[in-house]
Protein backbone atom coordinates (compact mmCIF):
# COMPACT_ATOMS: atom_id res chain seq x y z
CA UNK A 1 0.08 1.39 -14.30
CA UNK A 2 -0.05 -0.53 -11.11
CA UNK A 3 3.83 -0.88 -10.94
CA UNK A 4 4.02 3.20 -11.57
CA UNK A 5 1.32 3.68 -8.18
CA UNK A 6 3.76 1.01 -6.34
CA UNK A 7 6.53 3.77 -6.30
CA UNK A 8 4.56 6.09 -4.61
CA UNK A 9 2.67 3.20 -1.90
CA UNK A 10 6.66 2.32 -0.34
CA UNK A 11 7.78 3.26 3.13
CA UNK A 12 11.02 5.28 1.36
CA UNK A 13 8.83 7.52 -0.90
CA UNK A 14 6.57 8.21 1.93
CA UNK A 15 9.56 9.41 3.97
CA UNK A 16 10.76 11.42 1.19
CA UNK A 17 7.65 13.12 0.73
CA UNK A 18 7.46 13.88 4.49
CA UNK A 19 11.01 15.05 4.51
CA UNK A 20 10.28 17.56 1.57
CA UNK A 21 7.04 18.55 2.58
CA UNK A 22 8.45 19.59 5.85
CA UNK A 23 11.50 21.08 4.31
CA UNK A 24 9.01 22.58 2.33
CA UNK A 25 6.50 23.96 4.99
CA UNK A 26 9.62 25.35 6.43
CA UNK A 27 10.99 27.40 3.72
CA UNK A 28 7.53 29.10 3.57
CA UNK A 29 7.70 29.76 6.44
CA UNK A 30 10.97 31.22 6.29
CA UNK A 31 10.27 33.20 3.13
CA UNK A 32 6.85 34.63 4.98
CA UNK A 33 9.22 35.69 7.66
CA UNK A 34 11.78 37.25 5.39
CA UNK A 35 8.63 38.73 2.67
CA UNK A 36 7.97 40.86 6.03
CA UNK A 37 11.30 41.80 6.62
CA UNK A 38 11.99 42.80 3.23
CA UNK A 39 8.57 44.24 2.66
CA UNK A 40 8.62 46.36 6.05
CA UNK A 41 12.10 47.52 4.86
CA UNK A 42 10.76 48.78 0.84
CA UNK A 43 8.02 50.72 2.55
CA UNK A 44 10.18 52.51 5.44
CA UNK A 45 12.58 53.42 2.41
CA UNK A 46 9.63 54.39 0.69
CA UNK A 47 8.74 56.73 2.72
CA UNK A 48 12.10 57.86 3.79
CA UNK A 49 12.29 58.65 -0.36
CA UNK A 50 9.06 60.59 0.04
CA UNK A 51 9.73 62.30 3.83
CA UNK A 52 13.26 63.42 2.00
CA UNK A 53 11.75 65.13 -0.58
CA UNK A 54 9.02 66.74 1.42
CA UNK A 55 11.90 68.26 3.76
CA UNK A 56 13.74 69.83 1.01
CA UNK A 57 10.84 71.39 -0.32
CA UNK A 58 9.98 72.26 3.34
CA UNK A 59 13.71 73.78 3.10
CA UNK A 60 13.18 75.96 -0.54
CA UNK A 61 9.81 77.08 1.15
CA UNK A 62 11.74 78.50 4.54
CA UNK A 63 14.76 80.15 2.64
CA UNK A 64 12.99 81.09 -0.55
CA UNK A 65 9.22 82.02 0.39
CA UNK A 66 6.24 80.16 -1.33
CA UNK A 67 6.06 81.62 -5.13
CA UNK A 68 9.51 80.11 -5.46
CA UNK A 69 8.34 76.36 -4.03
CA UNK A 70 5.05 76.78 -6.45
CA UNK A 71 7.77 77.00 -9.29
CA UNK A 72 10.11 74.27 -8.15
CA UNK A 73 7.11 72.49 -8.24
CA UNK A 74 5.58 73.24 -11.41
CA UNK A 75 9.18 71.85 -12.73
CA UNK A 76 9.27 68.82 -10.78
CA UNK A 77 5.77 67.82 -11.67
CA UNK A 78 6.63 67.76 -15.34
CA UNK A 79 8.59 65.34 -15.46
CA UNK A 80 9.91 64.02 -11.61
CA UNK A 81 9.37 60.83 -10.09
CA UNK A 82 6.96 62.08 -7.58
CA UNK A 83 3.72 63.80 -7.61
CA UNK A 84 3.31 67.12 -6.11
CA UNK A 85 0.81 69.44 -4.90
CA UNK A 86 0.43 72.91 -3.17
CA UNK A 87 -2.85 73.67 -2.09
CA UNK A 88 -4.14 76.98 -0.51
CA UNK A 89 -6.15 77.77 2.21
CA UNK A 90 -9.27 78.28 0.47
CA UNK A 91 -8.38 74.91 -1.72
CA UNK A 92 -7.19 76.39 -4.65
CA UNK A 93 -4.45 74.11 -5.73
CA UNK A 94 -1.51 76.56 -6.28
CA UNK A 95 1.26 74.30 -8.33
CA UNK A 96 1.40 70.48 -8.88
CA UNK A 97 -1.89 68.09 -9.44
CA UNK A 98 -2.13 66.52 -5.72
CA UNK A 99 -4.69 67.59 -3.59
CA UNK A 100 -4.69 66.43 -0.06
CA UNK A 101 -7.73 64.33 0.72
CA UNK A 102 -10.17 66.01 3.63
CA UNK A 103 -10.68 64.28 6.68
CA UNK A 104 -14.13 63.89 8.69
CA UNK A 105 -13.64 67.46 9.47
CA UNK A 106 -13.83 68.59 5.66
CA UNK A 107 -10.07 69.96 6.22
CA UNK A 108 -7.48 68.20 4.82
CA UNK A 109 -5.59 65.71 5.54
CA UNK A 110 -1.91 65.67 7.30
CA UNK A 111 0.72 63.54 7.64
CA UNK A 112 0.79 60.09 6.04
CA UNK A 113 -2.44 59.51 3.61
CA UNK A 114 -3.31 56.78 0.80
CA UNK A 115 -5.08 58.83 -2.48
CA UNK A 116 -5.82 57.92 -6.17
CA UNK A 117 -3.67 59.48 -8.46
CA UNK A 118 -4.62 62.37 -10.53
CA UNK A 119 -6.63 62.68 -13.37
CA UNK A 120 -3.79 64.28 -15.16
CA UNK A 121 -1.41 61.47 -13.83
CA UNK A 122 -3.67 58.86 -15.14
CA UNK A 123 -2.56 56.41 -17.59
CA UNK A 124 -5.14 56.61 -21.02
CA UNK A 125 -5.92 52.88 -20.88
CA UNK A 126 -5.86 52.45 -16.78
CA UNK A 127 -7.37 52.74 -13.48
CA UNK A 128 -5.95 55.50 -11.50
CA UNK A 129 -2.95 54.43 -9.46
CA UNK A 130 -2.73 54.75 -5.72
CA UNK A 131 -0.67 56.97 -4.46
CA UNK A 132 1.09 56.98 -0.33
CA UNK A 133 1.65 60.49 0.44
CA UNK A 134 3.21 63.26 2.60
CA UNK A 135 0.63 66.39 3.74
CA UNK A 136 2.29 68.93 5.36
CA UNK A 137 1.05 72.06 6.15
CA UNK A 138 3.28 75.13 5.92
CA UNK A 139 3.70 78.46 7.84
CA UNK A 140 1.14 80.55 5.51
CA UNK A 141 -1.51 77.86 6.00
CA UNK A 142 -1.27 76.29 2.85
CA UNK A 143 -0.33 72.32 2.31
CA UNK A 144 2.20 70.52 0.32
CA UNK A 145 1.59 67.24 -0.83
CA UNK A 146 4.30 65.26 -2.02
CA UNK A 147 3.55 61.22 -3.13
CA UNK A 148 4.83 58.13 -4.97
CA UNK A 149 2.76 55.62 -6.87
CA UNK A 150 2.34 52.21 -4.50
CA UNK A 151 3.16 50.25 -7.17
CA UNK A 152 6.90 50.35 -7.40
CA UNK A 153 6.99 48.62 -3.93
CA UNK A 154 4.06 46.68 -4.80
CA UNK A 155 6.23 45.63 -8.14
CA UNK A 156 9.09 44.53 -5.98
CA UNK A 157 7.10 42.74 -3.72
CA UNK A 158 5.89 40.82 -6.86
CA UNK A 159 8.94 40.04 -8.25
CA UNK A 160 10.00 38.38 -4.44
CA UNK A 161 6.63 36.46 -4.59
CA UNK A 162 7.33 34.87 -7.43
CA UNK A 163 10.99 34.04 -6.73
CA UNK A 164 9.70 32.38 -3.41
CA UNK A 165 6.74 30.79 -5.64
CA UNK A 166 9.65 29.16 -8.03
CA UNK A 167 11.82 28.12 -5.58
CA UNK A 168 8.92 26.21 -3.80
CA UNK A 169 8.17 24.70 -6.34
CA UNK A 170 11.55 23.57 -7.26
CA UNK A 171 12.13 21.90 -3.81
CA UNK A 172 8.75 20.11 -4.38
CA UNK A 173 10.19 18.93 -8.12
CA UNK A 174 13.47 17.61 -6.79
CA UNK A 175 11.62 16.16 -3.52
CA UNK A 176 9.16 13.94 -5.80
CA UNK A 177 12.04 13.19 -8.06
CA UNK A 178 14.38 12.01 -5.12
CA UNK A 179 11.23 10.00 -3.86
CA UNK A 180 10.35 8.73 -7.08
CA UNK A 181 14.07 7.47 -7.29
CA UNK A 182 14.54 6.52 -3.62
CA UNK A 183 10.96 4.35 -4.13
CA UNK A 184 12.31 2.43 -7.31
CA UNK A 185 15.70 1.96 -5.71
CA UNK A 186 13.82 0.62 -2.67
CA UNK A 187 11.17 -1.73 -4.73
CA UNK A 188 14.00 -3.23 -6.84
CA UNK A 189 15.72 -4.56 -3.50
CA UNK A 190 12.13 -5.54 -2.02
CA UNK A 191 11.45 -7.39 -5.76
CA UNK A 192 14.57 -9.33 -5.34
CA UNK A 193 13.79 -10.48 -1.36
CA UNK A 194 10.29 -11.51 -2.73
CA UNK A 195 11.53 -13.39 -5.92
CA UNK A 196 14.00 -15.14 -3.48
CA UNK A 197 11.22 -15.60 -0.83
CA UNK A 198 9.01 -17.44 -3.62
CA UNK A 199 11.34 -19.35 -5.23
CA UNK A 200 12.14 -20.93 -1.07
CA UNK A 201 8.27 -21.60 -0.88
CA UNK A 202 8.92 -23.41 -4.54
CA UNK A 203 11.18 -25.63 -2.66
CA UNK A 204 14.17 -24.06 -3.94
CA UNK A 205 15.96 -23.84 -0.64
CA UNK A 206 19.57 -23.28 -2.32
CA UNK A 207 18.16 -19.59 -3.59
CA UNK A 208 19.43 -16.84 -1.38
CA UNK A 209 18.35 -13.28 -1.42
CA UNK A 210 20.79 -10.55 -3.44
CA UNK A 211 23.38 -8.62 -1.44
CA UNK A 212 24.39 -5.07 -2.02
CA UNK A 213 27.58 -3.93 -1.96
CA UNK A 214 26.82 -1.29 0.62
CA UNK A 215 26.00 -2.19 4.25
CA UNK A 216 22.61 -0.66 4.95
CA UNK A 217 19.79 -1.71 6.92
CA UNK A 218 18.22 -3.68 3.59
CA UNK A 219 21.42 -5.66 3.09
CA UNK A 220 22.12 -6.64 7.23
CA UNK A 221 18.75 -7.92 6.90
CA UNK A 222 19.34 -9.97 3.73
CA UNK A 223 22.39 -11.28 5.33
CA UNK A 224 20.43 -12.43 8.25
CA UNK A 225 17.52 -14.07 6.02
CA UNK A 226 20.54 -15.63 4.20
CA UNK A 227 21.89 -17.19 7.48
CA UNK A 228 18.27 -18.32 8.22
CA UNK A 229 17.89 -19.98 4.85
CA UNK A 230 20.83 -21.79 5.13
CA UNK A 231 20.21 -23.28 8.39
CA UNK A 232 16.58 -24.02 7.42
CA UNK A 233 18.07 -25.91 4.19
CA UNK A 234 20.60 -27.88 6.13
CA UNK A 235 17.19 -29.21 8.96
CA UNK A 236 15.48 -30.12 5.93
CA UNK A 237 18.01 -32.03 4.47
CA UNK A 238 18.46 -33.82 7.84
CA UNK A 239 14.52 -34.26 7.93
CA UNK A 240 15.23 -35.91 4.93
CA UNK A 241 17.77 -38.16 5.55
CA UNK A 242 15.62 -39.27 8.68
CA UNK A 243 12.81 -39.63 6.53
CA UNK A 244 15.11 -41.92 4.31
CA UNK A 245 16.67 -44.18 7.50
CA UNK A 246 12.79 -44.24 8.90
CA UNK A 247 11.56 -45.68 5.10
CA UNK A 248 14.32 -48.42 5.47
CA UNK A 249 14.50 -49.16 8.88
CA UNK A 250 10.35 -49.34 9.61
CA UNK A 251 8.48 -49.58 6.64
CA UNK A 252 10.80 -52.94 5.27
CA UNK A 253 10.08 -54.98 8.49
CA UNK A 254 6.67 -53.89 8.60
CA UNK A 255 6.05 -55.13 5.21
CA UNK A 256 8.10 -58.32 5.49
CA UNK A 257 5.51 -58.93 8.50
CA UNK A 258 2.53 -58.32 6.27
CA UNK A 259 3.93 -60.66 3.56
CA UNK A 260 4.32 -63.47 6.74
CA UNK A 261 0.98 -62.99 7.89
CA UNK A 262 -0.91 -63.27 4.24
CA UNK A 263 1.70 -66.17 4.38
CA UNK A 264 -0.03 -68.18 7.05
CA UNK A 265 -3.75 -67.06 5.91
CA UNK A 266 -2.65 -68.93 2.23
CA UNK A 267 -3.03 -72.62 3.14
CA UNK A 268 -7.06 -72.06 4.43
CA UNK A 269 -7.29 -74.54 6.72
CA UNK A 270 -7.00 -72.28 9.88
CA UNK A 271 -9.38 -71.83 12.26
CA UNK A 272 -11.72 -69.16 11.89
CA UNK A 273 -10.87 -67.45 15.17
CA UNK A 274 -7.43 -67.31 13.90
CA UNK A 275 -8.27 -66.20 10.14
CA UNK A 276 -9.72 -63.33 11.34
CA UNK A 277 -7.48 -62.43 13.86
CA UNK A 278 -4.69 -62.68 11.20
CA UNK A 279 -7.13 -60.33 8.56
CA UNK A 280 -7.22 -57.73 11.62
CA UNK A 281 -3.34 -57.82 12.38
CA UNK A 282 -2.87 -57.45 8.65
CA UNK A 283 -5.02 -54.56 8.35
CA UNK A 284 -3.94 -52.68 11.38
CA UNK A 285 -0.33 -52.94 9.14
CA UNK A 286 -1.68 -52.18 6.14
CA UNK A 287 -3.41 -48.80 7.80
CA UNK A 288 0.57 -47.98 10.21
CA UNK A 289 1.81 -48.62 6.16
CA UNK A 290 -0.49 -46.09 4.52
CA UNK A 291 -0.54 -43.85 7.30
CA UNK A 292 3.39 -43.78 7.21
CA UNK A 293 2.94 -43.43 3.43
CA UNK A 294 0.53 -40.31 3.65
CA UNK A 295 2.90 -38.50 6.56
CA UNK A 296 6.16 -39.46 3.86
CA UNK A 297 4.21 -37.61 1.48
CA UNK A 298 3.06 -34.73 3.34
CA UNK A 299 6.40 -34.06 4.09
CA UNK A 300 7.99 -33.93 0.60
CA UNK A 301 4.90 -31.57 -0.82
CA UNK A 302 5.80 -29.54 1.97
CA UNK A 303 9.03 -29.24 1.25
CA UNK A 304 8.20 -28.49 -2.28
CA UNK A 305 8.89 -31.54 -4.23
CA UNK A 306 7.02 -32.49 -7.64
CA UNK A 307 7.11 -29.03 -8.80
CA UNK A 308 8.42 -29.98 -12.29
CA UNK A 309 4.62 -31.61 -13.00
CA UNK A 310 3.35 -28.38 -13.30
CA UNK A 311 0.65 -27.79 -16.35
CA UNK A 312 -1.79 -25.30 -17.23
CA UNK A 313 -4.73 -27.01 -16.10
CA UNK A 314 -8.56 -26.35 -15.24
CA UNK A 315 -9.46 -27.28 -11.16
CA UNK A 316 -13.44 -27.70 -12.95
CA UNK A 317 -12.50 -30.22 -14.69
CA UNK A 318 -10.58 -32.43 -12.03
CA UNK A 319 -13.40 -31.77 -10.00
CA UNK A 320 -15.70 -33.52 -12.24
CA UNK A 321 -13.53 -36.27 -12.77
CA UNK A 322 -13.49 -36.68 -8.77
CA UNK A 323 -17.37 -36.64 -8.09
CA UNK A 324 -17.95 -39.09 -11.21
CA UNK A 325 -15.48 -41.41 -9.62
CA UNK A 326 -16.69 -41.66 -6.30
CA UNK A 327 -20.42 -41.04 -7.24
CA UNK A 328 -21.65 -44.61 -7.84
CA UNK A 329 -19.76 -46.04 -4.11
CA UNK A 330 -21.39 -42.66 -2.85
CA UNK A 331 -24.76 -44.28 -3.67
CA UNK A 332 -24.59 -46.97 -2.20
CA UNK A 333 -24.39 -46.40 0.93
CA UNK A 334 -27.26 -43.80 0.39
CA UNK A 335 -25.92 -40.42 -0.24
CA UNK A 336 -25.67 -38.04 -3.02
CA UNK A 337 -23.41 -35.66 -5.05
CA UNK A 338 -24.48 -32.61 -6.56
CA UNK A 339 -22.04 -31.29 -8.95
CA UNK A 340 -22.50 -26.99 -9.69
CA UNK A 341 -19.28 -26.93 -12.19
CA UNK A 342 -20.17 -24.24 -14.25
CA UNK A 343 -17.02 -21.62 -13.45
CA UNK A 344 -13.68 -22.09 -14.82
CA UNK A 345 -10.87 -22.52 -12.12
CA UNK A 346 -7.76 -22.23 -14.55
CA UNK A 347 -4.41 -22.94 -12.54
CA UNK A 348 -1.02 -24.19 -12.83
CA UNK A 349 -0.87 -27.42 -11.01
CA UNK A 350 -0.03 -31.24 -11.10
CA UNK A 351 -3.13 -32.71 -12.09
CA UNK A 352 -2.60 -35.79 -10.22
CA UNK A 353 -2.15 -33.95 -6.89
CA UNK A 354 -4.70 -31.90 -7.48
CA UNK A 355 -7.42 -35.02 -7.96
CA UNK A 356 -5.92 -36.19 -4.77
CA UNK A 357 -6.75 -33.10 -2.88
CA UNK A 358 -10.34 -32.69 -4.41
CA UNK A 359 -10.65 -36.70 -3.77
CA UNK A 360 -9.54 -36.07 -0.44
CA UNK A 361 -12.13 -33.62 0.45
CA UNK A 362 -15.06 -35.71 -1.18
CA UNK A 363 -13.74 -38.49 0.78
CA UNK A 364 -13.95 -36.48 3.97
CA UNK A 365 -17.62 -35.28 3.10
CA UNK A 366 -18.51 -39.08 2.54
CA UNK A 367 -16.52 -40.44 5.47
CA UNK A 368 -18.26 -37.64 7.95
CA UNK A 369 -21.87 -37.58 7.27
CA UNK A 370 -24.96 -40.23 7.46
CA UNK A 371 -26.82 -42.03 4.69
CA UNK A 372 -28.96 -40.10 3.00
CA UNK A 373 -26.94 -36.60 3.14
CA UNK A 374 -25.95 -34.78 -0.01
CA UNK A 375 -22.53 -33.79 -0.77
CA UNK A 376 -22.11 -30.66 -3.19
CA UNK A 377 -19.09 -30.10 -5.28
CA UNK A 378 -19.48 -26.40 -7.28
CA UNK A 379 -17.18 -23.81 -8.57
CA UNK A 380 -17.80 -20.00 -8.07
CA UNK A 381 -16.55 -16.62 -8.60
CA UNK A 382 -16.82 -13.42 -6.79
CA UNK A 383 -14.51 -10.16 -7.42
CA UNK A 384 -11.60 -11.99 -5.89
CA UNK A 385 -11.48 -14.85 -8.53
CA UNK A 386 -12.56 -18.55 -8.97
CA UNK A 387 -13.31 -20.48 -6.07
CA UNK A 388 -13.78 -24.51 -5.55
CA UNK A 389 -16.22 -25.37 -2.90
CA UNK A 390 -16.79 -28.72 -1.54
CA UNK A 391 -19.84 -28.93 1.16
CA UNK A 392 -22.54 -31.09 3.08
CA UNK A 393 -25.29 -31.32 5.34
CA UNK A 394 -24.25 -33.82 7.90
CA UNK A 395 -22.88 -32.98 11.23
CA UNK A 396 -20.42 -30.70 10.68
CA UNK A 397 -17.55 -29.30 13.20
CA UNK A 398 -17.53 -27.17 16.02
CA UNK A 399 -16.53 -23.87 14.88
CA UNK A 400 -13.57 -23.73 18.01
CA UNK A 401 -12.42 -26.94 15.95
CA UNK A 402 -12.68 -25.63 12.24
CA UNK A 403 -8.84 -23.83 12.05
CA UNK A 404 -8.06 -27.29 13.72
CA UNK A 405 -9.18 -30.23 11.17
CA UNK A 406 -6.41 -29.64 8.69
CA UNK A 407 -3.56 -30.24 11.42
CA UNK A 408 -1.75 -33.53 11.59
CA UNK A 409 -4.00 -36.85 13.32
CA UNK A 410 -6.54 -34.08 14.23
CA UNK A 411 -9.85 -35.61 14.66
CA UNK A 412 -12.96 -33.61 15.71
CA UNK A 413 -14.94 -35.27 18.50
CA UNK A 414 -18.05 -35.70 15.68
CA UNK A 415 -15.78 -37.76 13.83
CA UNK A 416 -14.72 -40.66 16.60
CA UNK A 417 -17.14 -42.96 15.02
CA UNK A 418 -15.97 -42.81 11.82
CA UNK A 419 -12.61 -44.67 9.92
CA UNK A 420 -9.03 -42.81 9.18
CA UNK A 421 -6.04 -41.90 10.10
CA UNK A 422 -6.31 -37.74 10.47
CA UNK A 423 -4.22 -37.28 7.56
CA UNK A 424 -6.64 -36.59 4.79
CA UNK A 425 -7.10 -33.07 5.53
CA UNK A 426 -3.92 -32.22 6.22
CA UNK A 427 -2.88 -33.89 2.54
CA UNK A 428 -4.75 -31.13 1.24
CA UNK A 429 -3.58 -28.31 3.33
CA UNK A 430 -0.11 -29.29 1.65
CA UNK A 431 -1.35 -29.48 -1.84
CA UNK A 432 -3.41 -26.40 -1.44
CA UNK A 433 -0.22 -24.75 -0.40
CA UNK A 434 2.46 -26.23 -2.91
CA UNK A 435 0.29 -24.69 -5.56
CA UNK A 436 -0.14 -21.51 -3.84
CA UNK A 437 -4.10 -22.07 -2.74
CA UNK A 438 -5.61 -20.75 0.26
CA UNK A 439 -8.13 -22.78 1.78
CA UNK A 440 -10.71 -22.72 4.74
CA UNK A 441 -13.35 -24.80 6.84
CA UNK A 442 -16.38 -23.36 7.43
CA UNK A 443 -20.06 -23.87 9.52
CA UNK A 444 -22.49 -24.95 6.46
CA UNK A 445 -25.38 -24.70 8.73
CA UNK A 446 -25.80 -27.41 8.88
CA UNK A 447 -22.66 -29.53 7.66
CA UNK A 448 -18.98 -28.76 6.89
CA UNK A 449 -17.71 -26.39 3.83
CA UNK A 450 -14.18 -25.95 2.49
CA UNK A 451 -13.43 -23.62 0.14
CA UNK A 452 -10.17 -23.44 -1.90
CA UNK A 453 -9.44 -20.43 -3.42
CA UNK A 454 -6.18 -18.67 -5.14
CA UNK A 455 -4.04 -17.08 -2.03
CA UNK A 456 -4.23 -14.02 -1.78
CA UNK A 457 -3.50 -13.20 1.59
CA UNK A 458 -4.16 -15.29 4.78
CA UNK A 459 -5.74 -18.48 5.05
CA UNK A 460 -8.77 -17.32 6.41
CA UNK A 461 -9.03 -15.12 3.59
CA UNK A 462 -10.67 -18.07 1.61
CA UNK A 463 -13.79 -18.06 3.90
């Protein structure tokens, strides 16, 4: 069902639909025009028919005298198309069934007048039928009425109605088919962009959106995306290769350094001045080491790597495993976490990422708040799905600093005091993202609370 209502939600079947709603707003208006024309043009032959007729008789009545138009009549009236009357003065109808209606005066009528049709004219199972006749009045005072029945023009008109009716609705029938058509032509194209487009965010950088034969707006643009891609595949490849060369050139002297200086801590008899200057130089390695280890890492989740690890897997139960792990070194140095795990958070994910990411976070919560403050680990759902939230009531971040904290070496100015690198946030802002998770910082009041969710849209869509 929702794939039917996407054919009619697309930019092409909108344009369609405006295209043959105007093309068909303007063919009704063109039939109104020509319904006028045509219909102005049945009634004046109508009533040239009728004004014909009415001379003739006027004719018969000049050259042969009224007793022979009463007979003419009486003959026509039998069995002629029209109806006919001859009234005398004293409105005594003469020959034919039509009487001319009176006006306000109580005389009757002349010229053009609108009457019901005749009792004897009637139809045994209908209404009487309206008639548009002629009155004239002739030399010896009496009146001839001669009249047609409305409905022959009215039965034309009809039959031009409903023509216009069909043919209205036949341009609206082949304007939602051409839409209809247009739209799926239109979404297939789009489909294959955003396959292409997801398997790039997978890290697939050699995938390259489809190309039509034809050279329309849809395929320049592919082209250009194409282009794009590949010069975005050949930077990360050279990111790469620097990220090799940095890995050999850096981290092997660094470590052969750290190896020298455990070296000359071995034999113990050092002074202790020294010993602990040579404990601080080796830790201050051992932190450039792990901090050049987390940015090596960032970099390959962010280019997509270790998507093959992939499992069905539940985020509720990682969780768990994360705040049993750290809970006994959070006691002791006097805080507390609360685990709420009672909501599924099914996913497919590498599990071992994904305990570094929740790990991460817990970390964070522990690193950035004082003894005695409670960190809370839950899961949740609302109408947009599962969420993970990990929050506490320490200091918290300024809220012109909370689309800031998962950035690179970004460290808030209520988190000076405390030990790291900056990288821990940003580690999860990359996991988050290789497994297509949303997340956002947000004021706890009081404390800090980051909430992962499944993306559906922007980032700040998880708050």
């Amino acid at each position: 069902m929702a794939s039917r209502t996407r054919l009619f939600r697309t930019a092409s079947f909108r344009l369609v639909a405006i295209y043959g709603l105007s093309f068909t707003v303007a063919s009704a208006l063109l039939g109104a025009g020509v319904y006028r024309s045509v219909d102005a043009e049945v009634a004046r032959e109508f009533d040239d028919r009728i004004g014909e007729e009415s001379d003739a008789l006027q004719g018969l009545y000049a050259t042969q005298g009224g007793e022979r138009l009463a007979q003419v009549l009486a003959a026509r009236a039998a069995g002629g198309v029209f109806a006919y009357g001859l009234q005398a003065r004293d409105g005594r109808l003469i020959a034919g069934v039509a009487r001319p209606p009176s006006g306000k005066d109580g005389k009757p009528s002349l010229g053009w007048v609108e009457m019901p049709e005749a009792e004897a004219d009637e139809a045994p199972e209908g209404a009487p039928e309206m008639l548009r006749a002629l009155v004239t009045r002739l030399a010896d005072g009496t009146y001839l009425v001669v009249g047609d029945e409305q409905r022959r023009t009215m039965g034309a008109m009809r039959a031009i109605l409903v023509a216009f009716g069909w043919a209205i609705a036949g341009i609206l029938a082949l304007a939602l088919a051409g839409g209809i058509w247009t739209s799926a032509q239109f979404l297939r194209r789009i489909d294959a962009m955003h396959g292409a487009a997801r398997a790039l965010m997978a890290g697939d950088w050699s995938r390259r959106i489809p190309v039509d034969a034809t050279s329309d707006d849809l395929s320049q643009l592919a082209r250009a995306f194409n282009r794009l891609f590949e010069r975005i595949e050949k930077l990360l490849l050279a990111n790469k290769h620097v990220s090799a060369d940095i890995a050999h050139d850096l981290r092997k002297p660094l470590a052969h350094t750290l190896r020298r200086l455990e070296a000359l801590r071995a034999p113990g008899d050092l002074k202790p001045e020294i010993e602990t200057e040579l404990e601080g130089a080796a830790a201050d390695i051992e932190g450039v080491l792990a901090t050049f280890d987390a940015l090596l890492r960032i970099g390959q989740l962010q280019a997509g790597a270790r998507r093959a690890a992939f499992r069905s897997i539940d985020l509720r139960d990682i969780a768990q495993e994360a705040a049993a792990a750290f809970r006994p070194s959070a006691e002791d140095d006097g805080r507390v976490i609360v685990e709420q795990l009672t909501t599924p958070f099914p996913l497919q994910g590498d599990r071992d990422l994904l305990m570094q990411m929740i790990a991460n976070l817990i970390d964070n919560a522990l690193r950035h708040t004082p003894p005695g403050a409670s960190i809370c680990v839950r899961t949740e759902a609302d109408a947009r799905g599962p969420r993970l939230v990990v929050c506490d009531n320490g200091f918290g971040v300024a809220e012109t600093e909370l689309n800031l904290i998962f950035d690179r070496f970004y460290r808030s100015e209520a988190a000076a005091f405390a030990s790291g690198n900056g990288l821990g946030l940003a580690l999860v802002a990359a996991i988050a993202e290789m497994h297509d998770l949303a997340y956002a910082a947000s004021d706890n009041r009081p404390g800090l609370k980051i909430t992962i969710v499944p993306n559906v849209g922007e980032r700040d869509g998880a708050a």
